[in-house]
C-alpha atoms as a PDB file:
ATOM      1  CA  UNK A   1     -10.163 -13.886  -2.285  1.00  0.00           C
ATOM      2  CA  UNK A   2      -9.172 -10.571  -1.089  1.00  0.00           C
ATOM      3  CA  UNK A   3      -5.344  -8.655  -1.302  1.00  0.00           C
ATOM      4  CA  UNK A   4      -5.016  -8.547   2.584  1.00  0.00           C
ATOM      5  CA  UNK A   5      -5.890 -12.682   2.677  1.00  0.00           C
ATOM      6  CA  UNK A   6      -3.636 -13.336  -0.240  1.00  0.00           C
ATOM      7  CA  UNK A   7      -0.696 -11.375   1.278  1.00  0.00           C
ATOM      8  CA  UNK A   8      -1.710 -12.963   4.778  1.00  0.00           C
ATOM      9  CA  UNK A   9      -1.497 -16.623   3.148  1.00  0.00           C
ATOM     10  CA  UNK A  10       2.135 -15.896   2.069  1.00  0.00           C
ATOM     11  CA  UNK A  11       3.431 -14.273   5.127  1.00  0.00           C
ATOM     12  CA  UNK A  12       1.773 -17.828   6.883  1.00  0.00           C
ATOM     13  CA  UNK A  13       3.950 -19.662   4.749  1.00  0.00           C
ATOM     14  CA  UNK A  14       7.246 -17.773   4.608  1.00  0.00           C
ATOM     15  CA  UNK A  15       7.055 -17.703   8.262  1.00  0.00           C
ATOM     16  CA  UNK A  16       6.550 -21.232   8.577  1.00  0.00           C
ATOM     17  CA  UNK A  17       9.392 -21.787   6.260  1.00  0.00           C
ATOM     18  CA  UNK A  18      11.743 -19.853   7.797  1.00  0.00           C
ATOM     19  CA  UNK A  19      10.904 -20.971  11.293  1.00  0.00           C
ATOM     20  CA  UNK A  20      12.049 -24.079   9.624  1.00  0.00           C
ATOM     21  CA  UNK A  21      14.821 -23.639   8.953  1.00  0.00           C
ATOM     22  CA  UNK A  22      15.881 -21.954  12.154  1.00  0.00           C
ATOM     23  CA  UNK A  23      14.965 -25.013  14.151  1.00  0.00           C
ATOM     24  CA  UNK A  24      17.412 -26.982  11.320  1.00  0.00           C
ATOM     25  CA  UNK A  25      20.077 -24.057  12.134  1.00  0.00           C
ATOM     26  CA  UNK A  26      19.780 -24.500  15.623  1.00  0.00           C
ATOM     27  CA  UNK A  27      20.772 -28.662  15.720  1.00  0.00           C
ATOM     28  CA  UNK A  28      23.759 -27.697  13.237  1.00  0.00           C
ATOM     29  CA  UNK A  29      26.887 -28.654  14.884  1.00  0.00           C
ATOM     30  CA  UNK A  30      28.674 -25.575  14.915  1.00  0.00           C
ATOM     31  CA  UNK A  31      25.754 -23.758  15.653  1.00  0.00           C
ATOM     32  CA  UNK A  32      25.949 -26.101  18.793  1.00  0.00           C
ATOM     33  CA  UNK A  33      29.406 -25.804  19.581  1.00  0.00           C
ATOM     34  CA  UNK A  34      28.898 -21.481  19.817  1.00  0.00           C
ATOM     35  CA  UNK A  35      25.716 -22.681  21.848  1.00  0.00           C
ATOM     36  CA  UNK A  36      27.537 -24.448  24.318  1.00  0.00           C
ATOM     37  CA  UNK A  37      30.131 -22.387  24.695  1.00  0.00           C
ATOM     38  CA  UNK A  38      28.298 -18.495  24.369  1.00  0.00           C
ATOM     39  CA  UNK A  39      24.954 -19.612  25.790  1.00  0.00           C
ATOM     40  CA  UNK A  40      22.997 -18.253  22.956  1.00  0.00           C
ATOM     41  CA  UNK A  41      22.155 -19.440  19.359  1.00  0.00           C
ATOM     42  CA  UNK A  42      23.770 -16.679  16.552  1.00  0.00           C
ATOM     43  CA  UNK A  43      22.334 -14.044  15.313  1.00  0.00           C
ATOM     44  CA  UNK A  44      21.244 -15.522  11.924  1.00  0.00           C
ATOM     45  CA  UNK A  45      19.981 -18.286  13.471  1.00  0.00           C
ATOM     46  CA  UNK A  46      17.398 -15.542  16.026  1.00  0.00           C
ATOM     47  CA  UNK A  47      17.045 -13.717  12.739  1.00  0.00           C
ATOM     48  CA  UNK A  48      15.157 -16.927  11.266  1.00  0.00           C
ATOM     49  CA  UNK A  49      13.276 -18.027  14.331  1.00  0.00           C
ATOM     50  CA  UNK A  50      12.271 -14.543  15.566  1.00  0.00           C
ATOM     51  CA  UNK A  51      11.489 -13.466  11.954  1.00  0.00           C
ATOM     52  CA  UNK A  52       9.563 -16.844  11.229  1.00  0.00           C
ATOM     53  CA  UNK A  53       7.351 -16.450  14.347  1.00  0.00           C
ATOM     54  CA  UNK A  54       6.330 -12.713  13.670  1.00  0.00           C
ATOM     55  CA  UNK A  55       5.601 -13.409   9.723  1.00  0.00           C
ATOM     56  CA  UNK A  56       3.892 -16.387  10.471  1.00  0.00           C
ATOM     57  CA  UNK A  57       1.788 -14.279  13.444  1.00  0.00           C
ATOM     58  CA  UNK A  58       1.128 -11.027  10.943  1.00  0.00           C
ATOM     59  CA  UNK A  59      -0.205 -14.215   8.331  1.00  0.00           C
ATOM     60  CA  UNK A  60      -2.621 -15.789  10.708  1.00  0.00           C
ATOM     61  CA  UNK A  61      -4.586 -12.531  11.658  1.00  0.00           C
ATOM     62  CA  UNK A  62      -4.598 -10.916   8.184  1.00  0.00           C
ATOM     63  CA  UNK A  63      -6.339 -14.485   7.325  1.00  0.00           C
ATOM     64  CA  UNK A  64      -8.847 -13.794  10.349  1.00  0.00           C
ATOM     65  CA  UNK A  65      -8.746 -10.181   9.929  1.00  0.00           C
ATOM     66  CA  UNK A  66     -12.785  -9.141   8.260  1.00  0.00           C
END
C-alpha cells in the first residue's frame, strides 16, 4: 500500500471522526440555546464540521487518486 493511500485512509477517518463529533456539538444544549438565539452554530462547532467534511473529502480522492 502506497504513502499517498495510507495518509488518504487517515485523513478518511479523522474526518469522519471529527464530523462526528460536530453533529454531537451541534444537539448540545447550550450549543442550542446560542443557536436559537444567534442563528448560527459556534465557531468550534463549524471548525469540526467544516474541517471533518474537507479531511474526509482530501481522504476519499487520495484513496482514488492512481
Amino acid at each position: 500500500m502506497s504513502t499517498n493511500k495510507i495518509i488518504g485512509l487517515v485523513l478518511l477517518v479523522l474526518g469522519a471522526v471529527l464530523v462526528f463529533f460536530g453533529l454531537n456539538a451541534t444537539e448540545a444544549p447550550l450549543e442550542e440555546v446560542s443557536e436559537a438565539v444567534t442563528g448560527r452554530y459556534s465557531d468550534q462547532t463549524m471548525y469540526y464540521l467544516i474541517g471533518g467534511a474537507v479531511s474526509a473529502v482530501v481522504g476519499i480522492v487520495l484513496l482514488l487518486k492512481k
